[in-house]
PDB file of N, CA and C in Angstrom:
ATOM      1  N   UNK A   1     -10.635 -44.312 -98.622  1.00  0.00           N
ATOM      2  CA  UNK A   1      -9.245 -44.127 -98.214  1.00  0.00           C
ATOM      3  C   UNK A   1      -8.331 -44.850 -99.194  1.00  0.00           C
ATOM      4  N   UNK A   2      -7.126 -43.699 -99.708  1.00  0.00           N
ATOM      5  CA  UNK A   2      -6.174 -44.916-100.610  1.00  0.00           C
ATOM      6  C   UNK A   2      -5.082 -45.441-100.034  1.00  0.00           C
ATOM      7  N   UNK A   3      -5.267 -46.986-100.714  1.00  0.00           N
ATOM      8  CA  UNK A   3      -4.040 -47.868 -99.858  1.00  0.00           C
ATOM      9  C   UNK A   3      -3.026 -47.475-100.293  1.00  0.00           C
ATOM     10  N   UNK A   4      -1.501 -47.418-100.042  1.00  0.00           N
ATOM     11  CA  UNK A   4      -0.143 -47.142-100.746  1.00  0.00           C
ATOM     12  C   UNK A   4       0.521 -48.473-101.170  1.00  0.00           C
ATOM     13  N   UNK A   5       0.666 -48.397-102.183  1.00  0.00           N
ATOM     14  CA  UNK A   5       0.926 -49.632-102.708  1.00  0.00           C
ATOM     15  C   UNK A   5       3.117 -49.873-103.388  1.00  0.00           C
ATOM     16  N   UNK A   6       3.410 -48.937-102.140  1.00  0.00           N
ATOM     17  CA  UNK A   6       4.862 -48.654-102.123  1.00  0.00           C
ATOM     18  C   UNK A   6       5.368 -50.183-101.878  1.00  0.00           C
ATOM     19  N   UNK A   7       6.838 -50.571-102.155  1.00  0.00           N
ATOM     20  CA  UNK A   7       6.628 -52.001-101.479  1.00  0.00           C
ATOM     21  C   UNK A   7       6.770 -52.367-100.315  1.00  0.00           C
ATOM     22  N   UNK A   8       6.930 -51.654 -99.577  1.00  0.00           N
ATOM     23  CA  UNK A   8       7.070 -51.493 -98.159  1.00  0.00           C
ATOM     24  C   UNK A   8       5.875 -51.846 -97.940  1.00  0.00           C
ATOM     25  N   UNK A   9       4.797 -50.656 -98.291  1.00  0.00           N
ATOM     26  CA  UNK A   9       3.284 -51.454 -97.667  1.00  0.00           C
ATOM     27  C   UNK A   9       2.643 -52.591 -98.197  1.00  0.00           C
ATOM     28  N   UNK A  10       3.029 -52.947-100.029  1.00  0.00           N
ATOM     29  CA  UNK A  10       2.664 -54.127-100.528  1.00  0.00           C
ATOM     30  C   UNK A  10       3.186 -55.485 -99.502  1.00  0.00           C
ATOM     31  N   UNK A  11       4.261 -55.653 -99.240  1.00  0.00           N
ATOM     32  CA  UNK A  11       5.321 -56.273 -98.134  1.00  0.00           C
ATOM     33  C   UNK A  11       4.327 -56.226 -96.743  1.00  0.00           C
ATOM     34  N   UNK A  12       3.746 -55.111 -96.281  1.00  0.00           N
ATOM     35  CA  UNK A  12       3.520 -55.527 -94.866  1.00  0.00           C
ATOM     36  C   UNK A  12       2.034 -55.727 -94.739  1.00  0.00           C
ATOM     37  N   UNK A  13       1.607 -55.638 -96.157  1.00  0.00           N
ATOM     38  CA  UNK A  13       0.236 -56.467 -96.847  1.00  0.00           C
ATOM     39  C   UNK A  13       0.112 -57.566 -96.445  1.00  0.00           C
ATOM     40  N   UNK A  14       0.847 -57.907 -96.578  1.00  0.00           N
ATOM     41  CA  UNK A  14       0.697 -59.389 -97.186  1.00  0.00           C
ATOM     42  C   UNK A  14       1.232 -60.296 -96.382  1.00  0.00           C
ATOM     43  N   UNK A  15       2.355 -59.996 -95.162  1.00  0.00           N
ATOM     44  CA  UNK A  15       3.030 -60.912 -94.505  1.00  0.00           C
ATOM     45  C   UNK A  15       1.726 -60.806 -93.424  1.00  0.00           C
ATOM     46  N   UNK A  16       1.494 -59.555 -93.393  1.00  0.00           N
ATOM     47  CA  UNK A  16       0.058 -59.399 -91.851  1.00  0.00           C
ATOM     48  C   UNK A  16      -1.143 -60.718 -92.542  1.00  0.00           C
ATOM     49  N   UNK A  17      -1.737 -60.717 -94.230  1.00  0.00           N
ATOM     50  CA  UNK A  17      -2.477 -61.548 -94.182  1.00  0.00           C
ATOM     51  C   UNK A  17      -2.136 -63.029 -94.281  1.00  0.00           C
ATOM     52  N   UNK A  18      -0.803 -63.596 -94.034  1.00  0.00           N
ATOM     53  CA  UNK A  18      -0.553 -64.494 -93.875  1.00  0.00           C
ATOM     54  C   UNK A  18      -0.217 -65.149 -92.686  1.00  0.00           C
ATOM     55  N   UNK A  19       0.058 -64.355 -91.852  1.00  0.00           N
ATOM     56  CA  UNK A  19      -0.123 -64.216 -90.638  1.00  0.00           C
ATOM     57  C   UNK A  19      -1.452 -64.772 -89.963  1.00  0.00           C
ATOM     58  N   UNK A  20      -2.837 -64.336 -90.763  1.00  0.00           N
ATOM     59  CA  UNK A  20      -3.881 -64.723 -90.218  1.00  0.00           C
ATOM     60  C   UNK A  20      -3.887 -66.335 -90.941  1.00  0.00           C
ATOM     61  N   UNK A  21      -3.598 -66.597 -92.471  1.00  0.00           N
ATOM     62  CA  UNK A  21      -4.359 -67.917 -93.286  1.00  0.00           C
ATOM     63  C   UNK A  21      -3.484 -67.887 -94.263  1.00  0.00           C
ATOM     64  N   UNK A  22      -3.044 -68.935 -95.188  1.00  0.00           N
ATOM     65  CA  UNK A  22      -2.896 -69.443 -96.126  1.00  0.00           C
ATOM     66  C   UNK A  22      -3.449 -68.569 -97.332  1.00  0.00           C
ATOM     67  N   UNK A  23      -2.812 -68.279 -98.581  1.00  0.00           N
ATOM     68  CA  UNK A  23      -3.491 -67.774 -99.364  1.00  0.00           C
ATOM     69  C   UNK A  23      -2.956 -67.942-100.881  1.00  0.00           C
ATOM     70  N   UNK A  24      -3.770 -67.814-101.457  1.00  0.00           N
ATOM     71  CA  UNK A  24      -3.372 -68.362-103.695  1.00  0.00           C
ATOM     72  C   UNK A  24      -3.046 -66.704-103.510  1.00  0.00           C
ATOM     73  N   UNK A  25      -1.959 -66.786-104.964  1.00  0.00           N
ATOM     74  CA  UNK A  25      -1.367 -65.521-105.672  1.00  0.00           C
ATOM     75  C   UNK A  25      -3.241 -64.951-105.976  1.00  0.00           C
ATOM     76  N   UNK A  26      -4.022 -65.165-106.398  1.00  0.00           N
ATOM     77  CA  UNK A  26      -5.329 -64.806-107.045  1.00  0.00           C
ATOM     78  C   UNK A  26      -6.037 -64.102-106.160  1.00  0.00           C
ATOM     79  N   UNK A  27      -6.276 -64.977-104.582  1.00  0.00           N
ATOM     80  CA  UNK A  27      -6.732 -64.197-103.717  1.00  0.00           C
ATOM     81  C   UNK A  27      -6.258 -63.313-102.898  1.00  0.00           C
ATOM     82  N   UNK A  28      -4.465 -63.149-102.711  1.00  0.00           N
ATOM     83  CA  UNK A  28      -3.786 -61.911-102.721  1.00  0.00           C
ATOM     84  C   UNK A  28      -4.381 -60.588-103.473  1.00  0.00           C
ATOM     85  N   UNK A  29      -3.880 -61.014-104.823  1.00  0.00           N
ATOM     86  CA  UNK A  29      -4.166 -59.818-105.730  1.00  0.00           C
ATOM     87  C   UNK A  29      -5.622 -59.437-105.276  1.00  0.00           C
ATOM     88  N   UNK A  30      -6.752 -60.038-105.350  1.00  0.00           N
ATOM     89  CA  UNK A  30      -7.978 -59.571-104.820  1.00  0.00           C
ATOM     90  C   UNK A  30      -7.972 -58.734-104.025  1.00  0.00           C
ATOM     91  N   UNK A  31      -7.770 -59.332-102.572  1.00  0.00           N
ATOM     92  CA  UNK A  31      -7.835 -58.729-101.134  1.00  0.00           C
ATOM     93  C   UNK A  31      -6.730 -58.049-101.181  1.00  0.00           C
ATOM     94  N   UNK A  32      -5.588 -57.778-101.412  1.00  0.00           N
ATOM     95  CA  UNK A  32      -4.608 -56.587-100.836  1.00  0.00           C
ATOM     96  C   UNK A  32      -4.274 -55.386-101.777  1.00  0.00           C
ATOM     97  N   UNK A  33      -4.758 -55.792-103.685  1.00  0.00           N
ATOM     98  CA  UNK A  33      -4.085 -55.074-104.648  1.00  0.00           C
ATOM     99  C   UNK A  33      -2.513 -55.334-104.686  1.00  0.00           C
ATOM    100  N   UNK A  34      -2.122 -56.136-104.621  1.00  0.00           N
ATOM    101  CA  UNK A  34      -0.744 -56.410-104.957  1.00  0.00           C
ATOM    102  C   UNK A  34      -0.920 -57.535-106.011  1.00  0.00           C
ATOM    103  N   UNK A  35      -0.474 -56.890-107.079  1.00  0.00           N
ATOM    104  CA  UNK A  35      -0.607 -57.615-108.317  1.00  0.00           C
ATOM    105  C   UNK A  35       0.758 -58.403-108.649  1.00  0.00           C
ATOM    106  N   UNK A  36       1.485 -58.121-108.077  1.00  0.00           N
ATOM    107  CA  UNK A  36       2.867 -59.227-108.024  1.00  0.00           C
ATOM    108  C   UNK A  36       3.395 -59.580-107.206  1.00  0.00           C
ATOM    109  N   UNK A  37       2.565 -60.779-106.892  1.00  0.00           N
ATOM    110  CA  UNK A  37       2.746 -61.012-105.305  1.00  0.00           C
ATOM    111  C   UNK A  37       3.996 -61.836-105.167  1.00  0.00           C
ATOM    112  N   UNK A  38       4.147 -62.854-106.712  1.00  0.00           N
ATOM    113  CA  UNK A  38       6.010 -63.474-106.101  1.00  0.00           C
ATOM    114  C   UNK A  38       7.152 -62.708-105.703  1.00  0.00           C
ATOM    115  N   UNK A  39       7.246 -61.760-106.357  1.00  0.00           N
ATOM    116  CA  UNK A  39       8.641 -60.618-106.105  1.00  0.00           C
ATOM    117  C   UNK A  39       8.083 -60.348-104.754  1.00  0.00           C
ATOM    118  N   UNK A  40       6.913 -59.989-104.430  1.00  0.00           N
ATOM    119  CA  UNK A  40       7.248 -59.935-102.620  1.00  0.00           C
ATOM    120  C   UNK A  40       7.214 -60.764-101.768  1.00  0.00           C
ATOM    121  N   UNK A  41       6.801 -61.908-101.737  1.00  0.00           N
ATOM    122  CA  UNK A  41       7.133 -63.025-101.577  1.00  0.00           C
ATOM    123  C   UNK A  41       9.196 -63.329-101.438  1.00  0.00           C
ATOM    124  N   UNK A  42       9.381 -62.891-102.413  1.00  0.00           N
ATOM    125  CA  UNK A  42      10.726 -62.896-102.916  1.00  0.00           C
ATOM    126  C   UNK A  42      11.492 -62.561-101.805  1.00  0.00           C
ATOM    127  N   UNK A  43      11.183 -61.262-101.998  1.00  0.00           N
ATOM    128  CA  UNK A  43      11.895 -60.429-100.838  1.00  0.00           C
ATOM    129  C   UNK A  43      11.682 -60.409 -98.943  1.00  0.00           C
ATOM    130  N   UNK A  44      10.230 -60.821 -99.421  1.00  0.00           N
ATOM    131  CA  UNK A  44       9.785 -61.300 -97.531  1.00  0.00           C
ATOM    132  C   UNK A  44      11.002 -62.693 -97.493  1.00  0.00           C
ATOM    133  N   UNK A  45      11.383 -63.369 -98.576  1.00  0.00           N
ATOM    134  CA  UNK A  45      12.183 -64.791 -97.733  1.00  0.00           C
ATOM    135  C   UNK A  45      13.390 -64.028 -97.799  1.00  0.00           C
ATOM    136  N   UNK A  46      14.367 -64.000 -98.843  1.00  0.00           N
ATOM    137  CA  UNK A  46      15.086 -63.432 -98.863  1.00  0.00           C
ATOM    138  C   UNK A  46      16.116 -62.118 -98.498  1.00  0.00           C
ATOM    139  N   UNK A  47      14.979 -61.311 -98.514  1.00  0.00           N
ATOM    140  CA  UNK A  47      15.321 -60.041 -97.669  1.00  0.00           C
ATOM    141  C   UNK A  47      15.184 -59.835 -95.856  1.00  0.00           C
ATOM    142  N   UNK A  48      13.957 -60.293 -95.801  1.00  0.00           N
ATOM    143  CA  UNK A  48      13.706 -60.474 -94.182  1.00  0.00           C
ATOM    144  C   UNK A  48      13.964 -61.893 -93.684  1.00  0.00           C
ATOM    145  N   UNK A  49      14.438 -62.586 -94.185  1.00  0.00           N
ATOM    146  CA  UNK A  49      14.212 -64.262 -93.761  1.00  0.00           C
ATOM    147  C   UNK A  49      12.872 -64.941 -93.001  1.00  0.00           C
ATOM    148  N   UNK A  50      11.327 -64.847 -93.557  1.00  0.00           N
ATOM    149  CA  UNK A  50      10.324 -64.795 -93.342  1.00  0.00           C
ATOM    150  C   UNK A  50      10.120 -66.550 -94.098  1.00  0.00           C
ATOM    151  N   UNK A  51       9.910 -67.354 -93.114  1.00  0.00           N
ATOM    152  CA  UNK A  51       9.715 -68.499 -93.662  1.00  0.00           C
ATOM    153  C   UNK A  51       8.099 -68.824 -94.331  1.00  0.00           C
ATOM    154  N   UNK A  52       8.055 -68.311 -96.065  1.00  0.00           N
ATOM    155  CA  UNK A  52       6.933 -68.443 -96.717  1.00  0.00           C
ATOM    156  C   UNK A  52       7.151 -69.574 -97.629  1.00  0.00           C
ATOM    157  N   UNK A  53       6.680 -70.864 -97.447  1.00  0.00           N
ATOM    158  CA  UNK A  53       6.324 -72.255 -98.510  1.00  0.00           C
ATOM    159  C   UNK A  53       5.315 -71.704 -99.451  1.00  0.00           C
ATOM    160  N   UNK A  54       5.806 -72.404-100.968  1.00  0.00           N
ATOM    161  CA  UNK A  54       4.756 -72.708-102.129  1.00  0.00           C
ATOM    162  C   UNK A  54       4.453 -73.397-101.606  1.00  0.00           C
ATOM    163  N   UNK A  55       3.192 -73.779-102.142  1.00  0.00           N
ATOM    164  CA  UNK A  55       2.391 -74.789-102.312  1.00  0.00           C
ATOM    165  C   UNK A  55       1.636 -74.582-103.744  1.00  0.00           C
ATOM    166  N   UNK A  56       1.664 -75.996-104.640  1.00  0.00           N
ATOM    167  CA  UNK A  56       1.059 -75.512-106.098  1.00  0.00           C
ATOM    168  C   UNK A  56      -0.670 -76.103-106.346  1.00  0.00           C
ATOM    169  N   UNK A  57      -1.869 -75.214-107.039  1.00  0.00           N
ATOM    170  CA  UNK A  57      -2.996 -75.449-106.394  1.00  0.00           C
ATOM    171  C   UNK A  57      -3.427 -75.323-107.568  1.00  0.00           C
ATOM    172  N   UNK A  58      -4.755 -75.461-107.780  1.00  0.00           N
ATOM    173  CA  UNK A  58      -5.733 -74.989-109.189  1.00  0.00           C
ATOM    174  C   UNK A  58      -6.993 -73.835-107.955  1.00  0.00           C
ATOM    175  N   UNK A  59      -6.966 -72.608-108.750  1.00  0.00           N
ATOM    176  CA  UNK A  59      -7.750 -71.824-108.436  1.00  0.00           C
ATOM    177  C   UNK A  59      -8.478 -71.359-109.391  1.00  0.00           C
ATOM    178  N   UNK A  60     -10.015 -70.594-109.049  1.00  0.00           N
ATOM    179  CA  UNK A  60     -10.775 -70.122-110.035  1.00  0.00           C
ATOM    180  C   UNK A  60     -10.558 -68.267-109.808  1.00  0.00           C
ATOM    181  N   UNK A  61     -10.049 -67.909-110.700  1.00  0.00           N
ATOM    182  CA  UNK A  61     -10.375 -66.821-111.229  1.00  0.00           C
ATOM    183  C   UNK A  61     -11.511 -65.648-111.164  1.00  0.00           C
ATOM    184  N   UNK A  62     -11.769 -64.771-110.708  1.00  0.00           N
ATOM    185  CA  UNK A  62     -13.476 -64.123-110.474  1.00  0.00           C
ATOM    186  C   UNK A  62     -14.278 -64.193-112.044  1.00  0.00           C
ATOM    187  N   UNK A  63     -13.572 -64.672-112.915  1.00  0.00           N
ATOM    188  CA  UNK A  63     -14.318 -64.909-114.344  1.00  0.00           C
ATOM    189  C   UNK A  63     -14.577 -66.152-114.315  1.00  0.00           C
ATOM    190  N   UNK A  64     -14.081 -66.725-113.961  1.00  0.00           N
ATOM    191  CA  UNK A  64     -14.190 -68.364-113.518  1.00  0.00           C
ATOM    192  C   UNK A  64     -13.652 -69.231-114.589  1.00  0.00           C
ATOM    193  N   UNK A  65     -12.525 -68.718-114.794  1.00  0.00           N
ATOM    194  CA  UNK A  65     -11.039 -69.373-115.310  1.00  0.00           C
ATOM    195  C   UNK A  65     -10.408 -70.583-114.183  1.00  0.00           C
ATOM    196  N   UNK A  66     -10.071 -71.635-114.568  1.00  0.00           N
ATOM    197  CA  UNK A  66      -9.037 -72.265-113.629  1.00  0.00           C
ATOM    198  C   UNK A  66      -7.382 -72.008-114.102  1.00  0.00           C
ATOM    199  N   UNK A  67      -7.061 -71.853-113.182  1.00  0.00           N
ATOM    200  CA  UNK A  67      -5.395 -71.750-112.975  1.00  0.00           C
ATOM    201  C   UNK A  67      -4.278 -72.512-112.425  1.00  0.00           C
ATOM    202  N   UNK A  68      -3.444 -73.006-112.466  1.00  0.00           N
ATOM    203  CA  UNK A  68      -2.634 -73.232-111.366  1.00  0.00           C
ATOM    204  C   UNK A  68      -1.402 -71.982-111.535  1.00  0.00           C
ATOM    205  N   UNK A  69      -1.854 -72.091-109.560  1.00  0.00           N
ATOM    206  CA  UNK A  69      -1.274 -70.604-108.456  1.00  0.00           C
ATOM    207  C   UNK A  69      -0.864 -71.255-107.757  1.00  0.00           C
ATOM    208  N   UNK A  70       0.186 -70.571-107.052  1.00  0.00           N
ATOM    209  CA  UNK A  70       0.752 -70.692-106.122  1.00  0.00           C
ATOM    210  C   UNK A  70      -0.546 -70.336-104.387  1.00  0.00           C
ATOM    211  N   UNK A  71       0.023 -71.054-103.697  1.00  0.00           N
ATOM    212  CA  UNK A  71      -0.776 -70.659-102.851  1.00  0.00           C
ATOM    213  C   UNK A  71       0.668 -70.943-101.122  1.00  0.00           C
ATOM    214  N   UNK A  72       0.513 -69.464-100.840  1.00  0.00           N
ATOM    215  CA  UNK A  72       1.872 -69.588 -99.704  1.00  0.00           C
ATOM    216  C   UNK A  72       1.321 -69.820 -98.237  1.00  0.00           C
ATOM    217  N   UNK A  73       1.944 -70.166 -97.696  1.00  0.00           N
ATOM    218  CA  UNK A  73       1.866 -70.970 -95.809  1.00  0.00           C
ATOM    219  C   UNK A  73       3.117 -69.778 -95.511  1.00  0.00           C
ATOM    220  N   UNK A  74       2.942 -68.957 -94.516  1.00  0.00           N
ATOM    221  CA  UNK A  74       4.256 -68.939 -93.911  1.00  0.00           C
ATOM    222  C   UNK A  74       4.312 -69.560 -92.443  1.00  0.00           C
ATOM    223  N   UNK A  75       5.172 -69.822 -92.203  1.00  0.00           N
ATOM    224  CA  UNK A  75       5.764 -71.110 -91.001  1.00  0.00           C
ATOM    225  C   UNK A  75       6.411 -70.361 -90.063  1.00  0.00           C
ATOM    226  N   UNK A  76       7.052 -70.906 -88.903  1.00  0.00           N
ATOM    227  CA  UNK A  76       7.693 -70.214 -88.188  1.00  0.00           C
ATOM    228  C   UNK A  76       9.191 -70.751 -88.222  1.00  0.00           C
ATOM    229  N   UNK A  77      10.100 -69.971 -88.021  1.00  0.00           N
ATOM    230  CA  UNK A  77      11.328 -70.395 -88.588  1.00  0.00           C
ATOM    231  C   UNK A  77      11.732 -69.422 -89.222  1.00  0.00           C
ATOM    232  N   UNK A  78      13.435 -69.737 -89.576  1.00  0.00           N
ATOM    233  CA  UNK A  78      13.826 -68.463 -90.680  1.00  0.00           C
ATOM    234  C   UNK A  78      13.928 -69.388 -91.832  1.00  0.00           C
ATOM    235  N   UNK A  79      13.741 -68.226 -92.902  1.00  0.00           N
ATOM    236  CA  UNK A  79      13.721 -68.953 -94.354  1.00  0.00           C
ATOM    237  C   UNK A  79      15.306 -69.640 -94.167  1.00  0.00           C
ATOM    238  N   UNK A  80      15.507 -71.202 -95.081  1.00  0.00           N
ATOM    239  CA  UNK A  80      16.793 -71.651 -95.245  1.00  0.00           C
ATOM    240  C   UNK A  80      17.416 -71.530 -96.700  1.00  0.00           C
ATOM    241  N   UNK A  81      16.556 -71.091 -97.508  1.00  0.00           N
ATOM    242  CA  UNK A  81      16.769 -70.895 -99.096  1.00  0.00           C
ATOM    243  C   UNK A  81      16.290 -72.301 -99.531  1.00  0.00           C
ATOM    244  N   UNK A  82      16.315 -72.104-100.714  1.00  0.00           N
ATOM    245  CA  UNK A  82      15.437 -72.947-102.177  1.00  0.00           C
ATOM    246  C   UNK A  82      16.008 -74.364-102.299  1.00  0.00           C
ATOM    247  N   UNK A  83      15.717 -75.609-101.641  1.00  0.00           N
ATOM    248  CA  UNK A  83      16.694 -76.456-101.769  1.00  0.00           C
ATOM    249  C   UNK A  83      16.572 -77.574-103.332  1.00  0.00           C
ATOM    250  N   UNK A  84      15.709 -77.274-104.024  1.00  0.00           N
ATOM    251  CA  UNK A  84      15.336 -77.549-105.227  1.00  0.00           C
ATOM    252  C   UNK A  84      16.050 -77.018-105.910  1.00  0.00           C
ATOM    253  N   UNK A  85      16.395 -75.940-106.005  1.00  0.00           N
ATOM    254  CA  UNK A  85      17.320 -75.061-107.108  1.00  0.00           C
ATOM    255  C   UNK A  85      18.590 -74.962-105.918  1.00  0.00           C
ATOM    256  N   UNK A  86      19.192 -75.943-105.061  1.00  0.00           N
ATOM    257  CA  UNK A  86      20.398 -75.830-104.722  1.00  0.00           C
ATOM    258  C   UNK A  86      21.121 -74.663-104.336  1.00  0.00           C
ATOM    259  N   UNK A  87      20.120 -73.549-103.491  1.00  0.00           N
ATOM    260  CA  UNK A  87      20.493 -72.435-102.593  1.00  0.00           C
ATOM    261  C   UNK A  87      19.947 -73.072-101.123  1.00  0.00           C
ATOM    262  N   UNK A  88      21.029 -72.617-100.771  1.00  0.00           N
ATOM    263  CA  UNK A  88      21.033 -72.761 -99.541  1.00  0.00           C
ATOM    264  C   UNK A  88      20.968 -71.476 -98.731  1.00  0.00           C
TER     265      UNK A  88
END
């Protein structure tokens, strides 16, 4: 069966598997095929007000590269904007 990878469904990818756990940009792309997972990220805070935290991590790669990824929590709450970069 093919997944649709419109951003609508990339978007309701990804908020459903965060919903269940915590997850790195690496093991996104794995498990959902969403290969750019910040821009939806982006838009889940911003657009829907979906309270999703970075968190910054070292992950391995399926080649077994280390990285540092992002790895997102979403919380309950509405997003308040970026208070590091002074959006509110």
């Amino acid at each position: 069966m093919r997944v649709s990878n419109s951003l609508q469904a990339q978007r309701s990818r990804l908020l459903e598997r965060l919903r269940k756990k915590e997850a790195s940009t690496l093991e996104l792309r794995h498990e959902l095929d969403i290969l750019a997972v910040a821009p939806r990220v982006h838009e889940l805070r911003n657009q829907f007000g979906f309270n999703i935290q970075t968190h910054w991590t070292n992950d391995n790669n399926p080649g077994g590269g280390c990285h540092r990824v992002a790895k997102y929590v979403l919380l309950s709450g509405k997003y308040k904007g970026d208070k590091k970069n002074g959006k509110f």
